[in-house]
N, C-alpha and C. Protein backbone atom coordinates (compact mmCIF):
# COMPACT_ATOMS: atom_id res chain seq x y z
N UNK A 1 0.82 -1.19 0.00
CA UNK A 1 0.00 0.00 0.00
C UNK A 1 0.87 1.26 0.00
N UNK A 2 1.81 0.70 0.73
CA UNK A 2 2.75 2.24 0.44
C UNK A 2 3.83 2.64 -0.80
N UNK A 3 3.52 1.46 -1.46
CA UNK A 3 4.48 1.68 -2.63
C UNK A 3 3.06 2.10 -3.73
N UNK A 4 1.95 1.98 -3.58
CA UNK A 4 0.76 1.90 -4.41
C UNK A 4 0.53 3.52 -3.89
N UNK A 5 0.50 4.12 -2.76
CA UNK A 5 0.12 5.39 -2.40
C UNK A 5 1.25 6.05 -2.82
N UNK A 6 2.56 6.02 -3.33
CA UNK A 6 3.40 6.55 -3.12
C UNK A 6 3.90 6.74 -4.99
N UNK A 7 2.88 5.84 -5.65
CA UNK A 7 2.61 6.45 -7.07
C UNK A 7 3.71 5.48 -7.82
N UNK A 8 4.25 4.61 -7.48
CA UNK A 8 5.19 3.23 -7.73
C UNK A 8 4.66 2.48 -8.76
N UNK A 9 3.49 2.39 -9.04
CA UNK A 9 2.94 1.14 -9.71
C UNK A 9 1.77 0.85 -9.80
N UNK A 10 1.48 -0.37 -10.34
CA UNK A 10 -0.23 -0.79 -10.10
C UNK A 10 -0.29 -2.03 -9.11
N UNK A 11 -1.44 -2.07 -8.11
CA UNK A 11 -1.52 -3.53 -7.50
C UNK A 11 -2.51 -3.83 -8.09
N UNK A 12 -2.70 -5.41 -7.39
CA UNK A 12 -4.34 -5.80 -7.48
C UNK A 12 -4.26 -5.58 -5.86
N UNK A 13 -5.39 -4.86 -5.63
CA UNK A 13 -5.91 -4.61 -3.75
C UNK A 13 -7.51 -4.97 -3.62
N UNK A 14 -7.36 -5.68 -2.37
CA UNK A 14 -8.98 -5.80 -2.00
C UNK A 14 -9.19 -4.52 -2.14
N UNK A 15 -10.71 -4.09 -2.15
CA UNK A 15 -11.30 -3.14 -2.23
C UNK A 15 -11.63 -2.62 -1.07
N UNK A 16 -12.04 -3.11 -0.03
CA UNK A 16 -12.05 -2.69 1.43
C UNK A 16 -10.83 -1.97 1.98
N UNK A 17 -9.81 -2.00 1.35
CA UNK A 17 -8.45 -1.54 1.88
C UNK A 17 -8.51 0.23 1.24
N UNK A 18 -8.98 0.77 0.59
CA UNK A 18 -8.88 1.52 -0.20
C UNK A 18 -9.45 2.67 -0.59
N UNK A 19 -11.14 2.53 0.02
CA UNK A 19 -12.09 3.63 -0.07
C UNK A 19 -11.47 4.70 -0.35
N UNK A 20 -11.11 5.40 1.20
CA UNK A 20 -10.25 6.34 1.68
C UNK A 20 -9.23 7.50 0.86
N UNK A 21 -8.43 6.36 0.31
CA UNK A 21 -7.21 6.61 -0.66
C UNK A 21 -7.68 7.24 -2.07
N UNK A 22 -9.20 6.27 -2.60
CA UNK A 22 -9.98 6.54 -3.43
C UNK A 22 -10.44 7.87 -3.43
N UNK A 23 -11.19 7.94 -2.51
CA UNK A 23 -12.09 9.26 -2.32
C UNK A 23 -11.02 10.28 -1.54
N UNK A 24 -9.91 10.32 -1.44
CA UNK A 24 -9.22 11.43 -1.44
C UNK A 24 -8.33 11.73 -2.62
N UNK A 25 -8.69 10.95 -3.79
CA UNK A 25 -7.62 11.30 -4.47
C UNK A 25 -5.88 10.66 -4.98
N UNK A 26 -5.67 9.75 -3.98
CA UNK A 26 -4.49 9.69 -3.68
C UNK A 26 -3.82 8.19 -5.10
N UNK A 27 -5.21 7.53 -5.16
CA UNK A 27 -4.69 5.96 -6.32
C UNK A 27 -6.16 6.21 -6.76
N UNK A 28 -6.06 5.12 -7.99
CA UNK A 28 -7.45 5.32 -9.46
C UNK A 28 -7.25 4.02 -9.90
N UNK A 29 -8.30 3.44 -10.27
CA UNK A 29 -8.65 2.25 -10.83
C UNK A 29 -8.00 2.50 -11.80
N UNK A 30 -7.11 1.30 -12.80
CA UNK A 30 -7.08 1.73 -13.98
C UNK A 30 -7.08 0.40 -15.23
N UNK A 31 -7.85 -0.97 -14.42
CA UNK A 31 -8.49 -1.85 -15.26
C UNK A 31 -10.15 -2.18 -15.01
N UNK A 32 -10.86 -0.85 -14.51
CA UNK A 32 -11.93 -0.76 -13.48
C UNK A 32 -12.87 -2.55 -14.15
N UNK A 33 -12.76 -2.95 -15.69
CA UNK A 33 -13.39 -4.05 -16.37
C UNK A 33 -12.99 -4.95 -15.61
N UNK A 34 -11.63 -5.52 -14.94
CA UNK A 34 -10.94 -6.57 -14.54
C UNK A 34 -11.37 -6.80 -12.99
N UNK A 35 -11.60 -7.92 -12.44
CA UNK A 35 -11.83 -8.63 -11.22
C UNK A 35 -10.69 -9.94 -11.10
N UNK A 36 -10.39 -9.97 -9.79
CA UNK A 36 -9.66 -11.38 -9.08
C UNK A 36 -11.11 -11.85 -8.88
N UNK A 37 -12.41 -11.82 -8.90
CA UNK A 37 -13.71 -12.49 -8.37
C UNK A 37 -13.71 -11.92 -6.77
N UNK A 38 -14.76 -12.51 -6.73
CA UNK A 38 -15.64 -12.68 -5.82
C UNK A 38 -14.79 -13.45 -4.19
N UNK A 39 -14.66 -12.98 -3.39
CA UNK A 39 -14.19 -13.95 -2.51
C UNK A 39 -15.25 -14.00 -1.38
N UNK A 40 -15.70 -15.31 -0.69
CA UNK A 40 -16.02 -15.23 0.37
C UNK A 40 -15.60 -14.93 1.75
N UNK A 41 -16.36 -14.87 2.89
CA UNK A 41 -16.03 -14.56 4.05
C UNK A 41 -17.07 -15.25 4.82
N UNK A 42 -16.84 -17.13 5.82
CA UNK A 42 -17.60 -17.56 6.69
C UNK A 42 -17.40 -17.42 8.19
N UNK A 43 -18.65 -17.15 8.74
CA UNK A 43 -18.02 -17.13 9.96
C UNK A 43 -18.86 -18.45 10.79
N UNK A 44 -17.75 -18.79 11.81
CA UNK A 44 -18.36 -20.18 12.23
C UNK A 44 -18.46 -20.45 13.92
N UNK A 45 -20.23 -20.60 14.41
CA UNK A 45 -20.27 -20.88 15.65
C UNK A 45 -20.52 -21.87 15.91
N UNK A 46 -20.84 -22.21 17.34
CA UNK A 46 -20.92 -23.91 17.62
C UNK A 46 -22.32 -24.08 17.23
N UNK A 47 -23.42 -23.40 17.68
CA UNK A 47 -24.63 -24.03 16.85
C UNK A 47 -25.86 -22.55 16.81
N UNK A 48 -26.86 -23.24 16.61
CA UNK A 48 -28.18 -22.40 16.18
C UNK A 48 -28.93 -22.13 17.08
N UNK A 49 -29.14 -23.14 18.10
CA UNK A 49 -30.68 -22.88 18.76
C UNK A 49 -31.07 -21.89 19.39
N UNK A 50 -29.62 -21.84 20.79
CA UNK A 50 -29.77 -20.71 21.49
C UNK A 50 -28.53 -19.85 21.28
N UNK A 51 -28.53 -19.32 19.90
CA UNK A 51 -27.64 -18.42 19.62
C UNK A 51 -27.27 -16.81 20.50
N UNK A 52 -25.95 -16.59 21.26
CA UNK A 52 -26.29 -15.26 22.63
C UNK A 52 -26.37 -14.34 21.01
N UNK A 53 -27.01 -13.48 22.60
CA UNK A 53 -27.46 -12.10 21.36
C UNK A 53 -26.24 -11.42 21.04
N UNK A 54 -24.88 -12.21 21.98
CA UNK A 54 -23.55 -11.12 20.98
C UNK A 54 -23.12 -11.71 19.34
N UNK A 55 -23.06 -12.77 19.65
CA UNK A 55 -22.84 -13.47 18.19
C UNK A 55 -23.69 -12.78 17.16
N UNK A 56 -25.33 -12.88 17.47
CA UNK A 56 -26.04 -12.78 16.75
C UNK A 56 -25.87 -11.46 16.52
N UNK A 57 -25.56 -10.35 17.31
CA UNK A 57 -25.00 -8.83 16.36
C UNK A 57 -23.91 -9.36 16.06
N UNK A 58 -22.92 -9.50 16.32
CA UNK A 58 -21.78 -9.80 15.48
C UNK A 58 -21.98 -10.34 14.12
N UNK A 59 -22.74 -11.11 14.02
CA UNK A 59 -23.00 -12.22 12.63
C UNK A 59 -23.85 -10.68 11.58
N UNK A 60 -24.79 -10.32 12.09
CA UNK A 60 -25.58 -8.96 11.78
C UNK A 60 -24.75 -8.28 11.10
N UNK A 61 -23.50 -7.62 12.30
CA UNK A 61 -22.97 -6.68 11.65
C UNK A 61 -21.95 -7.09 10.40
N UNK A 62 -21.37 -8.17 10.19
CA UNK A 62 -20.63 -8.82 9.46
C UNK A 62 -21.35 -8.64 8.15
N UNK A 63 -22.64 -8.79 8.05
CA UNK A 63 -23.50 -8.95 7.10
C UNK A 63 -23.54 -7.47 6.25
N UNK A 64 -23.63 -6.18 7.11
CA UNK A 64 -23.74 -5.11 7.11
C UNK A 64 -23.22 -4.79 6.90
N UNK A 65 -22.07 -5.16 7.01
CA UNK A 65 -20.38 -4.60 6.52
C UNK A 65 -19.73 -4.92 5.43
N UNK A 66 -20.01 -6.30 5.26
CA UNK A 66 -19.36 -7.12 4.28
C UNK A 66 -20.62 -7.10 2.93
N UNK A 67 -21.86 -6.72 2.71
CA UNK A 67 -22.55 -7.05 1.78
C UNK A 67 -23.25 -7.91 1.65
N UNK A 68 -23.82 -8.77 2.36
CA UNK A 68 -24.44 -9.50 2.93
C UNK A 68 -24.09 -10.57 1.48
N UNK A 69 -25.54 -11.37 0.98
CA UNK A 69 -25.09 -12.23 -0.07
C UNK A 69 -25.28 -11.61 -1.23
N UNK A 70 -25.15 -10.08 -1.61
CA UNK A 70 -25.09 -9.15 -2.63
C UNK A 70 -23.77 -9.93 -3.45
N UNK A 71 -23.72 -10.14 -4.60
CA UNK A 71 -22.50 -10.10 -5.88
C UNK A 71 -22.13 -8.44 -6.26
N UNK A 72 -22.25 -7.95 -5.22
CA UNK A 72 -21.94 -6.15 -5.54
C UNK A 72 -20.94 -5.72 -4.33
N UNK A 73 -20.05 -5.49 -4.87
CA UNK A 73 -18.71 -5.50 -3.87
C UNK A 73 -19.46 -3.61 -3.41
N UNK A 74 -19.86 -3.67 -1.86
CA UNK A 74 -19.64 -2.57 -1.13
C UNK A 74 -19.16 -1.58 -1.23
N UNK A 75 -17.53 -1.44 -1.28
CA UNK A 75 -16.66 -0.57 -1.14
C UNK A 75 -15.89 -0.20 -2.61
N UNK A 76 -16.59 -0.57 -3.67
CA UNK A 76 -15.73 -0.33 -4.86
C UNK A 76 -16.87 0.90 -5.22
N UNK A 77 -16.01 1.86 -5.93
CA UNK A 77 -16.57 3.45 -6.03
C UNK A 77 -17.65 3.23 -6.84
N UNK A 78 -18.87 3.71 -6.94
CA UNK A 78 -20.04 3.76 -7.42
C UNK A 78 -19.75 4.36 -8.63
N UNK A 79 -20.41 4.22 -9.54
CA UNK A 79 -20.29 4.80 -11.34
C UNK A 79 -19.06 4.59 -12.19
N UNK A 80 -18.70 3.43 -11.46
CA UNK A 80 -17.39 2.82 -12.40
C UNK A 80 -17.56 1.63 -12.88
């Protein structure tokens, strides 16, 4: 990231890493057509029934954060 902020080159970067950098200006898409895909993210408890209510925000917010089961990556800049 610091050789990518520092105007060095091109990476491939998750997109979550990057908003920031994006929307200030600092790095620019510049194969915006090209994807590494889709990656998942599971998270795993011991069971269902009586799930505590921290997990169950935790699992929530994970959902909320991460895009729940959207194929629309969150954090990649809108109108590109």
């Amino acid at each position: 990231m610091h050789a990518l902020r520092a105007d060095l080159g091109i990476a491939a970067v998750l997109s979550f890493f990057v908003p920031e950098d994006f929307n200030a200006g600092r790095i620019e898409p510049v194969l915006p057509d090209w994807s590494l895909g889709m990656l998942n993210i599971y998270a795993m408890y011991p069971q269902r029934r009586f799930l505590p209510a921290k997990v169950r925000l935790f699992m929530d917010a994970l959902r909320a954060g991460f895009g729940g089961e959207s194929d629309k990556d969150p954090w990649w800049p809108r109108g590109l």
